[in-house]
Protein backbone atom coordinates (compact mmCIF):
# COMPACT_ATOMS: atom_id res chain seq x y z
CA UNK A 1 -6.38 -4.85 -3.92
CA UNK A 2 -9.15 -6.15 -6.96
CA UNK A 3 -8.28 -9.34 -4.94
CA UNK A 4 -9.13 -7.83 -1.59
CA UNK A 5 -12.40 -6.47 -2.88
CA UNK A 6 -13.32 -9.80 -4.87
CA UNK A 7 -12.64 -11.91 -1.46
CA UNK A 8 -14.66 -9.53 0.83
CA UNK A 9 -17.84 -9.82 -2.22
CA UNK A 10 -17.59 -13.66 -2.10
CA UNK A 11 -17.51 -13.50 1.36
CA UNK A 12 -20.57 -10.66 2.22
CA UNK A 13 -22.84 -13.64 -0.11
CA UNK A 14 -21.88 -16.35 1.56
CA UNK A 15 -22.91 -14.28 4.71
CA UNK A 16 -19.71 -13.82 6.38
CA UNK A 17 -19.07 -10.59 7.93
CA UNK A 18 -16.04 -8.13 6.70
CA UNK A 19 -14.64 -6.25 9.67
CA UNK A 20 -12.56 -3.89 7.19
CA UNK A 21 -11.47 -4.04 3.98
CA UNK A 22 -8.70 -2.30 3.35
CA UNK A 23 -6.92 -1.61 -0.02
CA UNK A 24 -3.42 0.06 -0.77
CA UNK A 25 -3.33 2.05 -3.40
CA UNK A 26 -5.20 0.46 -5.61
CA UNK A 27 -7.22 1.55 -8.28
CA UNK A 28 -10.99 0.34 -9.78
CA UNK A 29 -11.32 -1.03 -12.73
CA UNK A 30 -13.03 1.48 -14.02
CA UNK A 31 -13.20 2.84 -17.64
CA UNK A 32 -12.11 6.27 -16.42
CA UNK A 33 -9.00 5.12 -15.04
CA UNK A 34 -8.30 3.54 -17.99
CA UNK A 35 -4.88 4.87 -18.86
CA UNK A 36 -3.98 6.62 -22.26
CA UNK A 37 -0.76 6.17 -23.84
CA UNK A 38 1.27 8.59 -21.81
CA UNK A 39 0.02 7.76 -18.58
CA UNK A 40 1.23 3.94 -19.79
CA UNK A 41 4.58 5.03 -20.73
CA UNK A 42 4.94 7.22 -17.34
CA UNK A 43 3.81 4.14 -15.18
CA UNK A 44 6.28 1.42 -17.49
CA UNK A 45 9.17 4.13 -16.76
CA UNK A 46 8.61 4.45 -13.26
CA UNK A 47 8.26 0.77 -13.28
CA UNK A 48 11.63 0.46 -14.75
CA UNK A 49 13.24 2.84 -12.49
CA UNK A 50 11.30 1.13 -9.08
CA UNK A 51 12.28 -2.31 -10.31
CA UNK A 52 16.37 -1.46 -10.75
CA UNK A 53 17.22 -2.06 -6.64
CA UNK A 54 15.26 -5.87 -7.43
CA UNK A 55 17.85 -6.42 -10.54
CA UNK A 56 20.51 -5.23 -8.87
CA UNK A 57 20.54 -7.68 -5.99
CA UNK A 58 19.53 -10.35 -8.46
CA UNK A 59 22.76 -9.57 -10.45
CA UNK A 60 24.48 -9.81 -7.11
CA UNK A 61 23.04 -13.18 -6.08
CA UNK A 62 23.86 -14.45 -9.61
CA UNK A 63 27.77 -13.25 -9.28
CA UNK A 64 27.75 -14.98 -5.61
CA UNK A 65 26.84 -17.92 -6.41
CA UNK A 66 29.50 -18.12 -10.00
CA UNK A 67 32.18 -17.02 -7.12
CA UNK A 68 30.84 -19.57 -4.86
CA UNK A 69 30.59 -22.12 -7.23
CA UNK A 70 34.64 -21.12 -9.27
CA UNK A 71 35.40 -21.29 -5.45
CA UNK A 72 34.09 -25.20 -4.66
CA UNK A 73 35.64 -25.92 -8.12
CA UNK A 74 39.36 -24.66 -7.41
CA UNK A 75 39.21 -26.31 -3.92
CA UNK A 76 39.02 -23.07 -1.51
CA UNK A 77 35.65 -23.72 -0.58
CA UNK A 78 34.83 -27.20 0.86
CA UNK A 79 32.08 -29.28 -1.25
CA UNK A 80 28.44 -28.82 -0.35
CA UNK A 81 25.08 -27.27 -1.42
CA UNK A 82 24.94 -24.37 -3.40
CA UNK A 83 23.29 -21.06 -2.22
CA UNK A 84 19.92 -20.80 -3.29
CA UNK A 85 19.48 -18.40 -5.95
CA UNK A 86 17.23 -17.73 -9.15
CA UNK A 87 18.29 -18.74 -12.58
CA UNK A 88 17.00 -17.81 -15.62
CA UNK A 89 14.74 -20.38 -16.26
CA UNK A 90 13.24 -19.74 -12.99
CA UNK A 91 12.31 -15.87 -14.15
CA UNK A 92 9.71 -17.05 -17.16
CA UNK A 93 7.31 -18.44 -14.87
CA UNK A 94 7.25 -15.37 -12.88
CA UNK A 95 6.63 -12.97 -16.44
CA UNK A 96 3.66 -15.85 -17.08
CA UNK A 97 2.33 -15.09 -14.29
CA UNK A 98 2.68 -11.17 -13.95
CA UNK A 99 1.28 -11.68 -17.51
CA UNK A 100 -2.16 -13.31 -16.21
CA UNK A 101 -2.34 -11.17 -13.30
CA UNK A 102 -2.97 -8.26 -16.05
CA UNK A 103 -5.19 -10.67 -17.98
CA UNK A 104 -7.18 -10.99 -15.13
CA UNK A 105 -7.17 -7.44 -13.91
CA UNK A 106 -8.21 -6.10 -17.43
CA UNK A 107 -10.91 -8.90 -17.87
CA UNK A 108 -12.59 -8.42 -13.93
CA UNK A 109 -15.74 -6.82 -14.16
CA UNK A 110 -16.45 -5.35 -10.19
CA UNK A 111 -19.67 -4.86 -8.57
CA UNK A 112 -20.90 -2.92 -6.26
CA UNK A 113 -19.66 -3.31 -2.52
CA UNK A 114 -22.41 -2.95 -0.08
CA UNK A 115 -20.05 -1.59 2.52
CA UNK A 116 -16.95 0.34 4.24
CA UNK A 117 -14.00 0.92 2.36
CA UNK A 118 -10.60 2.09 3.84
CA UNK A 119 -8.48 3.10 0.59
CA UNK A 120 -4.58 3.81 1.87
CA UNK A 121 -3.92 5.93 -1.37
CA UNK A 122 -0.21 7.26 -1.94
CA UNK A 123 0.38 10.93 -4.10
CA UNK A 124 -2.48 12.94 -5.02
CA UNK A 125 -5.30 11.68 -7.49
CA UNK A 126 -4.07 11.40 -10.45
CA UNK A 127 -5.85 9.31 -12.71
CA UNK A 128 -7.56 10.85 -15.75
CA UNK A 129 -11.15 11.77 -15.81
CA UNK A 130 -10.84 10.78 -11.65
CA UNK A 131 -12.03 13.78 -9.34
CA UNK A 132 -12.89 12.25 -6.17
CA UNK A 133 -9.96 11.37 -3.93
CA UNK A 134 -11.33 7.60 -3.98
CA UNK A 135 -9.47 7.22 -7.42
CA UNK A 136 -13.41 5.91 -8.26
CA UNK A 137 -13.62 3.66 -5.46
CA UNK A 138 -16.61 5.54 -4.29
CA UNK A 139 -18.82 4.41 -7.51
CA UNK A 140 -18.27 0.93 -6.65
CA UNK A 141 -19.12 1.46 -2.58
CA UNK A 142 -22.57 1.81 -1.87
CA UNK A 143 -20.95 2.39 1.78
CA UNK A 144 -18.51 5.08 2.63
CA UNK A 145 -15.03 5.21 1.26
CA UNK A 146 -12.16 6.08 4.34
CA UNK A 147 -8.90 7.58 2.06
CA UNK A 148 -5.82 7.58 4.16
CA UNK A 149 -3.22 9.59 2.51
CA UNK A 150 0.31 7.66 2.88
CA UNK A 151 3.69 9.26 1.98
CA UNK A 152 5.70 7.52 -1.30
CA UNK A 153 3.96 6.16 -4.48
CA UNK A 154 3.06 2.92 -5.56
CA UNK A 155 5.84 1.50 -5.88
CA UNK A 156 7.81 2.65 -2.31
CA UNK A 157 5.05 2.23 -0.19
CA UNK A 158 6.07 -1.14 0.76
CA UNK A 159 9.48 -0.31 1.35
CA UNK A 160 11.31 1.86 4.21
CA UNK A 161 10.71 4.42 4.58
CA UNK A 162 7.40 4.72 3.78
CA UNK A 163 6.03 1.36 5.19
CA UNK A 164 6.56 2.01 8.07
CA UNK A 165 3.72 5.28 8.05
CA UNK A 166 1.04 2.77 6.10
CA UNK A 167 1.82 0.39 9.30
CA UNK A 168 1.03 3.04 11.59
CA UNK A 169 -1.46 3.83 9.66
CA UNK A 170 -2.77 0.94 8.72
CA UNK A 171 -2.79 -0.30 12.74
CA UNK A 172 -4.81 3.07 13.68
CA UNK A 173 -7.49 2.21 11.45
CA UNK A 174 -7.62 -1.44 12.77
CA UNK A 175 -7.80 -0.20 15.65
CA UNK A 176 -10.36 2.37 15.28
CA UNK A 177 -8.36 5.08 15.67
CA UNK A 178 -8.13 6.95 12.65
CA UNK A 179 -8.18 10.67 12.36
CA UNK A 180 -10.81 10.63 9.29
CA UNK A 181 -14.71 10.15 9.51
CA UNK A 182 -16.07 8.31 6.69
CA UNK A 183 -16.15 9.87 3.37
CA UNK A 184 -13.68 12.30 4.96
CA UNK A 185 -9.53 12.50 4.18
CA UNK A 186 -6.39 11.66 6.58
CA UNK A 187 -3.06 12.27 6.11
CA UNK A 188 -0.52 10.35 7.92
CA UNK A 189 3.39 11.41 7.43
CA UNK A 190 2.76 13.04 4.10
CA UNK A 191 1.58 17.13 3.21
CA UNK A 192 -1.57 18.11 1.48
CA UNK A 193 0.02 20.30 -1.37
């Protein structure tokens, strides 16, 4: 999303025009969503629990390809390439680079956006010292901020079955269909309570 909002900034000076910019669930960089300590145990639990279906298949592409490979080696299996898998050495790059994608975050300094923003925001607003359903969004946009309430949190959105309302979603605002006014709330496939 800090991405998203970087790339439409760059974009606005160098005098292109931004049709939509649309951000998932993402929150400013903002000292008041700053998390404390318990928040940032609460988010590194539910990371752990989100991330087990990832290092389960993992574990079962690693025991494949041993079985595959025992299998080539005791002659049931005919000779040829191995299944494409990841190895451990293969992991630390990825950990280097989650590890400057939170450099990066924590260092970025936003300014204001001169524009629209659609926020797709999953839950309700939860982040500390945060009133305004924009998560804080709306102190960065001098335009209006859209929130589209999505069902699932941050880290099921993207999988079924809640991608498939942020699709819906996400194609009604494209199209200009969307329930909500500026500045104004929709829910799509989740309650208000």
């Amino acid at each position: 999303g800090l991405v998203a909002f970087e790339m439409a900034q760059q974009l606005h000076a160098a005098g292109q025009q931004v049709e939509l910019l649309a951000l998932f669930d993402t929150w400013p960089p903002l000292s008041a969503n700053k998390p404390g300590l318990l928040e940032s145990l609460a988010f590194c639990l539910a990371l752990t629990v989100g991330i087990w279906p990832y290092v389960y298949d993992y574990i079962l592409l690693t025991l494949a390809a041993r079985a595959q490979r025992r299998a080539r080696r005791a002659g049931v299996l005919p000779q040829g390439p191995e299944s494409t898998t990841l190895h451990l050495p293969s992991i630390r790059p990825m950990l280097r680079l989650y590890q400057a994608n939170l450099r990066a975050m924590r260092d970025y300094v936003p300014r204001p956006y001169a524009h629209r923003i659609s926020l797709f925001r999953t839950g309700k607003p939860s982040v500390k010292g945060c009133r305004d359903a924009s998560g804080g969004w709306s102190k960065l946009a001098l335009g209006e901020v859209e929130v589209h309430w999505v069902p699932g949190d941050h880290l099921t959105v993207m999988r079924p079955p809640h991608v498939r309302v942020l699709a819906e979603s996400f194609r009604a605002c494209l199209d200009g269909k969307q329930p909500g006014q500026p500045g104004k709330e929709a829910w799509y496939g989740a309650t208000q309570d």
